[in-house]
PDB file of N, CA and C in Angstrom:
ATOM      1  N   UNK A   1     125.867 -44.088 126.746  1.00  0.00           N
ATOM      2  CA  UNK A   1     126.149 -43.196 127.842  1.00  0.00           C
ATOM      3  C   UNK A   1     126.995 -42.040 127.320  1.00  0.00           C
ATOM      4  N   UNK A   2     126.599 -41.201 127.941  1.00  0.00           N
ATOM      5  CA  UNK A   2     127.132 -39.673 127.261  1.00  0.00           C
ATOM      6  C   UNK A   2     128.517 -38.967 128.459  1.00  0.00           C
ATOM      7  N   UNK A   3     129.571 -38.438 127.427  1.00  0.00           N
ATOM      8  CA  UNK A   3     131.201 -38.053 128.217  1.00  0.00           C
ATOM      9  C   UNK A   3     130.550 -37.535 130.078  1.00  0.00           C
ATOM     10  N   UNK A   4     129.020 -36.837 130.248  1.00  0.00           N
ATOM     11  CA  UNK A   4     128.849 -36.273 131.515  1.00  0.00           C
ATOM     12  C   UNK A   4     128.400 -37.682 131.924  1.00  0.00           C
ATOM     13  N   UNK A   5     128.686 -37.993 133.143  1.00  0.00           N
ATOM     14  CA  UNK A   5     128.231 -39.000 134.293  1.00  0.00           C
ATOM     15  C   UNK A   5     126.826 -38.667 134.772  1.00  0.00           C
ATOM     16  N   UNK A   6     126.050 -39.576 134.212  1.00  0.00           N
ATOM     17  CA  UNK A   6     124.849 -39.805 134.936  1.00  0.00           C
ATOM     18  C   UNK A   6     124.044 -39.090 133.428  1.00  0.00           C
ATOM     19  N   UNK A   7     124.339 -38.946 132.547  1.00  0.00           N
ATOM     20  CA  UNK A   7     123.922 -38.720 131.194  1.00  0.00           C
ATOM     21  C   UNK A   7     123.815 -39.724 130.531  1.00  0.00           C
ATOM     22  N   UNK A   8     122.380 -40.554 129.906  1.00  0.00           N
ATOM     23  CA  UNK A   8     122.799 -41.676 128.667  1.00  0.00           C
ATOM     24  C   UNK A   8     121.207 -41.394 128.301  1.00  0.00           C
ATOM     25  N   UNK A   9     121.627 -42.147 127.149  1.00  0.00           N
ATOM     26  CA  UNK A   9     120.568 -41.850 125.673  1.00  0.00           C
ATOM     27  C   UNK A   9     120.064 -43.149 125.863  1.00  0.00           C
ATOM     28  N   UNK A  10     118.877 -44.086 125.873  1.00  0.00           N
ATOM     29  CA  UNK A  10     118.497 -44.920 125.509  1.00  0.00           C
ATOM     30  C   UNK A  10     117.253 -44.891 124.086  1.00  0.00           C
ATOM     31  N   UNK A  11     117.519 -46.047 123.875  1.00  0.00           N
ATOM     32  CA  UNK A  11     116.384 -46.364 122.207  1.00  0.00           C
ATOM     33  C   UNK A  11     116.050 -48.043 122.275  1.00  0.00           C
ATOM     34  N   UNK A  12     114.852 -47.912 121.944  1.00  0.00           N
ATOM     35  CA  UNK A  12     114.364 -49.488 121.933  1.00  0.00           C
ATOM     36  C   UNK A  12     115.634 -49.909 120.682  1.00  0.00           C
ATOM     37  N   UNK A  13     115.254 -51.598 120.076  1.00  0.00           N
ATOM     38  CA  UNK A  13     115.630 -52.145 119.012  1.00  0.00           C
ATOM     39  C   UNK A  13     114.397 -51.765 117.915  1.00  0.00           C
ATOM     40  N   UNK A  14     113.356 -51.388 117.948  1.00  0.00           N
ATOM     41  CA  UNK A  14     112.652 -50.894 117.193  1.00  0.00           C
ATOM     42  C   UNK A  14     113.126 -49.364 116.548  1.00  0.00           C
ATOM     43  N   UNK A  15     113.601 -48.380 117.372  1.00  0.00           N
ATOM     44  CA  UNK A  15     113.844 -47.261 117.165  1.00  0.00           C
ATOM     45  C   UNK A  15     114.914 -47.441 116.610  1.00  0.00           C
ATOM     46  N   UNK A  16     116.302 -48.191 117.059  1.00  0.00           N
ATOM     47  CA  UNK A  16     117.149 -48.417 116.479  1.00  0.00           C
ATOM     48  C   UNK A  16     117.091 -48.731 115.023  1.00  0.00           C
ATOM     49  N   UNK A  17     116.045 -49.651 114.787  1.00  0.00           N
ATOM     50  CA  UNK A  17     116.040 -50.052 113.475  1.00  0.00           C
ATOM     51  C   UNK A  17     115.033 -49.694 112.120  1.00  0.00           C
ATOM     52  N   UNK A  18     114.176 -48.666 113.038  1.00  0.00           N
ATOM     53  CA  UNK A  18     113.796 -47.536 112.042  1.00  0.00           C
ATOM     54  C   UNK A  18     114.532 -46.634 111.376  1.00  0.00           C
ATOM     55  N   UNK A  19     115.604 -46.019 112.745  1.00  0.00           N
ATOM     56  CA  UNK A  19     116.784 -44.956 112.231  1.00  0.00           C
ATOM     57  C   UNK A  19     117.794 -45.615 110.990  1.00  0.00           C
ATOM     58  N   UNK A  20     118.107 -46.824 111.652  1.00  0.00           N
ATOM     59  CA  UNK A  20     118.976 -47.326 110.765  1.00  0.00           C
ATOM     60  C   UNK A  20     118.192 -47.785 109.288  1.00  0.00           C
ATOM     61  N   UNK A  21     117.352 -48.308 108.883  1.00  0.00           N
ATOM     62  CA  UNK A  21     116.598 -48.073 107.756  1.00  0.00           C
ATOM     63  C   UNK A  21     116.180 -46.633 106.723  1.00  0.00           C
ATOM     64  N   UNK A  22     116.102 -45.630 107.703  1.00  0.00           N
ATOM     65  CA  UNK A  22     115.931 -43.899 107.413  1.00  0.00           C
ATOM     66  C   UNK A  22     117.101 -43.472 106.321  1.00  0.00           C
ATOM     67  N   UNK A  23     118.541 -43.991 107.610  1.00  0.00           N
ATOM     68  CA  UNK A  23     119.981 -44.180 107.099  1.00  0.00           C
ATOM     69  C   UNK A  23     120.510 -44.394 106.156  1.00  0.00           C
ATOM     70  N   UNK A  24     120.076 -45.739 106.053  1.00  0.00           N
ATOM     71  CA  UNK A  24     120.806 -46.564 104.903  1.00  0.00           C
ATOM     72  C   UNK A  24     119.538 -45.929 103.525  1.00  0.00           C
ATOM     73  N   UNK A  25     118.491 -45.860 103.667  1.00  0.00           N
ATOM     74  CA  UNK A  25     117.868 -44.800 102.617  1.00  0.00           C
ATOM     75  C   UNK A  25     118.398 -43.794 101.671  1.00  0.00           C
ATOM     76  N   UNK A  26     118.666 -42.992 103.071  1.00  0.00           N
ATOM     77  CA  UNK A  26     119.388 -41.877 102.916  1.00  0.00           C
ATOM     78  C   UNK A  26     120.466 -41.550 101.914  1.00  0.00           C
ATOM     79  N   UNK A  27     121.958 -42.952 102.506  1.00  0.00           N
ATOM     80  CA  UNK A  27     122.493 -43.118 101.946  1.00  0.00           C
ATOM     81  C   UNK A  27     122.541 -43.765 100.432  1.00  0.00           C
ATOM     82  N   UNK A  28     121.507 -44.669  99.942  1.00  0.00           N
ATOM     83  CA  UNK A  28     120.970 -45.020  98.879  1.00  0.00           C
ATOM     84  C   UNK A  28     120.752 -43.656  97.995  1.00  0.00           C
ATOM     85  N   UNK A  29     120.474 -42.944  98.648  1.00  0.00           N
ATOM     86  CA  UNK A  29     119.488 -41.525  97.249  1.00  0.00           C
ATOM     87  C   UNK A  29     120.461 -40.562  97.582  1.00  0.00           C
ATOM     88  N   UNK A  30     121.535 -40.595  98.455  1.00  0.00           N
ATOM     89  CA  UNK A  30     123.112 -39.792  97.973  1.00  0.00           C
ATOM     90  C   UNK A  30     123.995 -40.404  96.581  1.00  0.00           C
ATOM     91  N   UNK A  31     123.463 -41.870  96.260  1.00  0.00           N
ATOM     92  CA  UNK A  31     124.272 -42.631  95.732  1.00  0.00           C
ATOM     93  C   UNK A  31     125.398 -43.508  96.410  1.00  0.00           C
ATOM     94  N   UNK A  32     125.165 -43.920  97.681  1.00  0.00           N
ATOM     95  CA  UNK A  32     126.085 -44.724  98.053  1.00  0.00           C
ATOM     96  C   UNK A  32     125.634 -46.104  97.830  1.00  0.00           C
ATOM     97  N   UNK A  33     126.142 -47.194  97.271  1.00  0.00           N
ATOM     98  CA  UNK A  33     125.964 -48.371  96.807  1.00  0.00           C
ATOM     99  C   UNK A  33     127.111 -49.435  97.295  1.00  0.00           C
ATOM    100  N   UNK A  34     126.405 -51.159  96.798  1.00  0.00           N
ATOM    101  CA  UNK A  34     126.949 -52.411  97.566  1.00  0.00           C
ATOM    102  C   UNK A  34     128.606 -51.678  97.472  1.00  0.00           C
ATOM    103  N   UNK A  35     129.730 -52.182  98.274  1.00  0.00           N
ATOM    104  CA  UNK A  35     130.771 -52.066  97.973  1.00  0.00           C
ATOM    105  C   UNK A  35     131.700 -50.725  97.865  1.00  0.00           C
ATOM    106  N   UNK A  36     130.760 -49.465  98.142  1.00  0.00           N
ATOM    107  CA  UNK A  36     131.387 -48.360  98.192  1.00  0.00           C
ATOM    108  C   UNK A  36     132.195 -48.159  99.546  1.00  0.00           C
ATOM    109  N   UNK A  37     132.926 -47.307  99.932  1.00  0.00           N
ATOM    110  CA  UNK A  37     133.359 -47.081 101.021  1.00  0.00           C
ATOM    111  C   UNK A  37     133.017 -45.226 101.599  1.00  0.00           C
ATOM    112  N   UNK A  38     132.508 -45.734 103.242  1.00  0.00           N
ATOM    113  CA  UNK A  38     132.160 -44.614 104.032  1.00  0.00           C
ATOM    114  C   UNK A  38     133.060 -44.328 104.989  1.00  0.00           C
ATOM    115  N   UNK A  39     133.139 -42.875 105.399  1.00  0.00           N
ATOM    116  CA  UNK A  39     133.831 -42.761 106.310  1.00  0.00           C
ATOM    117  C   UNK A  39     133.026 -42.170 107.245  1.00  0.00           C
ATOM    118  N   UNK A  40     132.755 -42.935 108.782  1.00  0.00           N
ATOM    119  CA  UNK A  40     131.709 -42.211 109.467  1.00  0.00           C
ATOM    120  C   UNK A  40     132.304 -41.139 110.480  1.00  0.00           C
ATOM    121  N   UNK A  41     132.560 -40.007 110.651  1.00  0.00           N
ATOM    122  CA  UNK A  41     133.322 -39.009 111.759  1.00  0.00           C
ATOM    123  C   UNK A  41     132.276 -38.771 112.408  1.00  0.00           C
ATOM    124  N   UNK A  42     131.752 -39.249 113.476  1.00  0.00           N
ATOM    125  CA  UNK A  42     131.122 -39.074 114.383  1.00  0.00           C
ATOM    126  C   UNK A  42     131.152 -39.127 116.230  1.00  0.00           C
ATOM    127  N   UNK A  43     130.846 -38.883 117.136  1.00  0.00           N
ATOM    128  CA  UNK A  43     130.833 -38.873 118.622  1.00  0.00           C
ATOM    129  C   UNK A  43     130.407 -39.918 118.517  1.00  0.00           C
ATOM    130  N   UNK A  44     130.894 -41.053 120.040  1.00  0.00           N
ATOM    131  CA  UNK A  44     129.908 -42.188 119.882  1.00  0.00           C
ATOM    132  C   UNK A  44     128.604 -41.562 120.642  1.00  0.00           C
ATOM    133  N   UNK A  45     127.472 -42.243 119.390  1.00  0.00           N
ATOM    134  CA  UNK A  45     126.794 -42.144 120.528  1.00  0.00           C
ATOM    135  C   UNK A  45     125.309 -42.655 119.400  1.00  0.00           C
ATOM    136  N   UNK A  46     124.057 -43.287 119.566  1.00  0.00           N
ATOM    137  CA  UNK A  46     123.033 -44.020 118.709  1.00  0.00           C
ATOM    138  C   UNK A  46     123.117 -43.604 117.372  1.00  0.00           C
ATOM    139  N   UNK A  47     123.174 -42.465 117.267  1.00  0.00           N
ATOM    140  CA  UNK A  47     123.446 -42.363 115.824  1.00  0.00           C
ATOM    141  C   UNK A  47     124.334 -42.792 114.841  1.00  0.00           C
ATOM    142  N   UNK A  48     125.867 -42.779 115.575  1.00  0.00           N
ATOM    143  CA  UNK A  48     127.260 -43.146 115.034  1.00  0.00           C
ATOM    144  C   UNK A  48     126.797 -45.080 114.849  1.00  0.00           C
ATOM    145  N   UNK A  49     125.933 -45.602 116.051  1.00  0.00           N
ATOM    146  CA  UNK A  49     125.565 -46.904 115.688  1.00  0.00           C
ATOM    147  C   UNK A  49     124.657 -47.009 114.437  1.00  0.00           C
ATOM    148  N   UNK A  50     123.568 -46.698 114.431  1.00  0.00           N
ATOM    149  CA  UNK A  50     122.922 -46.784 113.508  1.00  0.00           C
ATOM    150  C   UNK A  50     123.618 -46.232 111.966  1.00  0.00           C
ATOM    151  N   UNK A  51     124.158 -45.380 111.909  1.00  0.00           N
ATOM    152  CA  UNK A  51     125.145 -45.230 110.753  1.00  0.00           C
ATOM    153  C   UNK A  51     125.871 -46.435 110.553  1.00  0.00           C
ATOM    154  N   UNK A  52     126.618 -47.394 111.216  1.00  0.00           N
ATOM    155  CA  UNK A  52     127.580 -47.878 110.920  1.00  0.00           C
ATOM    156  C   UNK A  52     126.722 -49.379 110.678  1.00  0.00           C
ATOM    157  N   UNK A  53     125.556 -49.701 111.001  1.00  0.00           N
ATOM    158  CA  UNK A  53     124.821 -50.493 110.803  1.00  0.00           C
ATOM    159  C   UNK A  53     123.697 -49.961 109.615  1.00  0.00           C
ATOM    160  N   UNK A  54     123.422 -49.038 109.278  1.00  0.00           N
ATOM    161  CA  UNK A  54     122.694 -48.883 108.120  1.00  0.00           C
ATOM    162  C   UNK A  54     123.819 -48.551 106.695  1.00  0.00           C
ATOM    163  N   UNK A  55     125.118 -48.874 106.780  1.00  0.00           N
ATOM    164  CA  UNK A  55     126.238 -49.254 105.773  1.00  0.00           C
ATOM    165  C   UNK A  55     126.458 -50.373 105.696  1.00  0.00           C
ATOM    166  N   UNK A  56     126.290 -51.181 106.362  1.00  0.00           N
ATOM    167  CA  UNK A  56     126.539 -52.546 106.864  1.00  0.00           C
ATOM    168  C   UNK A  56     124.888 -53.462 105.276  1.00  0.00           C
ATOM    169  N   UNK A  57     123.871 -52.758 106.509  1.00  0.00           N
ATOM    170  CA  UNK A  57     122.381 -53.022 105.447  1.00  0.00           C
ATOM    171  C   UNK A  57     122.851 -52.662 103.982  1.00  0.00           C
ATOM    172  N   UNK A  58     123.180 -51.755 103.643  1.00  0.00           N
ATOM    173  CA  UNK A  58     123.594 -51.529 102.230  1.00  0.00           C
ATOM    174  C   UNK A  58     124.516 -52.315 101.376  1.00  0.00           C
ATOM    175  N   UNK A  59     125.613 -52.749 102.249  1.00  0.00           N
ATOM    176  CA  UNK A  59     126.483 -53.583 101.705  1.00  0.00           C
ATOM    177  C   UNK A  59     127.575 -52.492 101.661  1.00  0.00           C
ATOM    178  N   UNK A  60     127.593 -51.755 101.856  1.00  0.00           N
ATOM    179  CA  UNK A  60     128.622 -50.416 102.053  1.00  0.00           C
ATOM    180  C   UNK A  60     129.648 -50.865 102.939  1.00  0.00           C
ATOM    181  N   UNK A  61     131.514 -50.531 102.877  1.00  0.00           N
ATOM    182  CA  UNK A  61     132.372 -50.624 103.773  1.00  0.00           C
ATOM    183  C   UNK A  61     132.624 -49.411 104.348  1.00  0.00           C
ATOM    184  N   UNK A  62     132.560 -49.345 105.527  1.00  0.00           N
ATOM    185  CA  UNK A  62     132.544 -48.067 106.645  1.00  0.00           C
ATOM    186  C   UNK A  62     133.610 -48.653 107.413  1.00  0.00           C
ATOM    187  N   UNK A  63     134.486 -47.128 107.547  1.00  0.00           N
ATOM    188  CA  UNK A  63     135.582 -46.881 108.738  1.00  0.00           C
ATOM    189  C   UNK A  63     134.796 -46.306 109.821  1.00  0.00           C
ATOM    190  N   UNK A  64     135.111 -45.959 110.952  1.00  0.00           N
ATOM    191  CA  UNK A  64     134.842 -45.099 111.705  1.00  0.00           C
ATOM    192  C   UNK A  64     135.940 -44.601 112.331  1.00  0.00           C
ATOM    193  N   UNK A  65     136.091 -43.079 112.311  1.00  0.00           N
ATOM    194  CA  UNK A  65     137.437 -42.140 112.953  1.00  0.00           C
ATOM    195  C   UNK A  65     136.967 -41.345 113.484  1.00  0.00           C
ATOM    196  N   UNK A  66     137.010 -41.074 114.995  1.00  0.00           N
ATOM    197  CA  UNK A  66     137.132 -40.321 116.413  1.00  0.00           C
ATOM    198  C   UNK A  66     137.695 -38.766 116.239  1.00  0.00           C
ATOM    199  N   UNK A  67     136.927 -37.804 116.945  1.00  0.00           N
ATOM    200  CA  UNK A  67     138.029 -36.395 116.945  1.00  0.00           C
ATOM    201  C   UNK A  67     138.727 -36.362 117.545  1.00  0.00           C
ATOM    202  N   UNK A  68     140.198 -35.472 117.481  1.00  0.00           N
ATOM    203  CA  UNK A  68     141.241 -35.978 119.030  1.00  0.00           C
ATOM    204  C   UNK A  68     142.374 -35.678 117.912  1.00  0.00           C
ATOM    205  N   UNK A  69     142.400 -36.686 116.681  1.00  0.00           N
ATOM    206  CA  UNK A  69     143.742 -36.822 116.087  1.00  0.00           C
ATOM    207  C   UNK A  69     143.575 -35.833 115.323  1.00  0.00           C
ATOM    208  N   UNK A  70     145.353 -34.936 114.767  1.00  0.00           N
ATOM    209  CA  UNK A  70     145.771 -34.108 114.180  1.00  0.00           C
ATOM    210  C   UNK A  70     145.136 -34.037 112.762  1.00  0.00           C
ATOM    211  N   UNK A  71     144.981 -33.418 112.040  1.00  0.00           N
ATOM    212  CA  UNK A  71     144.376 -33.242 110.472  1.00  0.00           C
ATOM    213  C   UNK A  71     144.996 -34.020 109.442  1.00  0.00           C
ATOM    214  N   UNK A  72     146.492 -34.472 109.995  1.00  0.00           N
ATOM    215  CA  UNK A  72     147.097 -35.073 109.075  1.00  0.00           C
ATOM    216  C   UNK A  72     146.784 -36.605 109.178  1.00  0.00           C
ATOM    217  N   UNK A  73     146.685 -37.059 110.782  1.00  0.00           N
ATOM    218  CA  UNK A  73     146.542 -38.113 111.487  1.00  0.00           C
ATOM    219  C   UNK A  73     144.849 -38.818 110.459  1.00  0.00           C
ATOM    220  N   UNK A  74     144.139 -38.044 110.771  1.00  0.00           N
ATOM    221  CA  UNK A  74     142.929 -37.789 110.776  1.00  0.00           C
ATOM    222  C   UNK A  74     142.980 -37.913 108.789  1.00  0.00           C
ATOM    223  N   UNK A  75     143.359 -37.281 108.034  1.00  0.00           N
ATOM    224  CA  UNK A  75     143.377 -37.585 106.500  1.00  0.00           C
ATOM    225  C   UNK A  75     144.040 -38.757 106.289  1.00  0.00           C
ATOM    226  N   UNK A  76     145.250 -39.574 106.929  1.00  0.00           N
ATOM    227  CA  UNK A  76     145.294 -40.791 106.673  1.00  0.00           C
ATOM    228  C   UNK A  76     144.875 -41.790 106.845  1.00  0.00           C
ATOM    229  N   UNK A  77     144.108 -41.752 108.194  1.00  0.00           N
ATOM    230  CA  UNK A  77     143.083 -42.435 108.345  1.00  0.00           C
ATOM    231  C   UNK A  77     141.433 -42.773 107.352  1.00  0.00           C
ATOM    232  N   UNK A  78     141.376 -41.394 106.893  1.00  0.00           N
ATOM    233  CA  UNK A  78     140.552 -42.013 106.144  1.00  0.00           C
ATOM    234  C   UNK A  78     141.190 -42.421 105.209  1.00  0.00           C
ATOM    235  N   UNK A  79     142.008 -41.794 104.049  1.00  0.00           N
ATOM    236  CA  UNK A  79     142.747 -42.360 103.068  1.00  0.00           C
ATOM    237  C   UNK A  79     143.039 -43.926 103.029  1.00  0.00           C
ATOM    238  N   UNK A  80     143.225 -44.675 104.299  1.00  0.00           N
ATOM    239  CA  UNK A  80     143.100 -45.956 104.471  1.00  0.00           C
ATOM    240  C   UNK A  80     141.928 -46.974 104.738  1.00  0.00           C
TER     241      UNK A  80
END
């Protein structure tokens, strides 16, 4: 469901798990590999899922950090 009321995105589990396969691809032929770490900055919303589940498929460790917090807030967070 999207920040406007009466706004939402739906996707089968099929679609879901095409994207997330596309994803974790993706991320494969950037060079991200088992055990690396991601940082996903994204809105929630199917994509931010499927990202955090096509790191997951890889064996990849993913944070996920929200916009809102300060730059400094926001660099220690990933730093951690």
């Amino acid at each position: 469901e999207k920040d406007e009321p009466g706004e939402e995105v739906r996707i089968t589990y099929r679609e879901l798990l095409e994207l997330t396969c596309r994803l974790g691809n993706t991320l494969k032929r950037q060079g991200v590999k088992r055990g690396d770490r991601v940082t996903i900055y994204m809105p929630p919303c199917p994509l931010a899922v499927a990202s955090m589940l096509a790191c997951a498929r890889i064996g990849a460790v993913h944070a996920v950090v929200f916009a809102g917090f300060s730059a400094e807030s926001l660099a220690d967070r990933i730093r951690d």
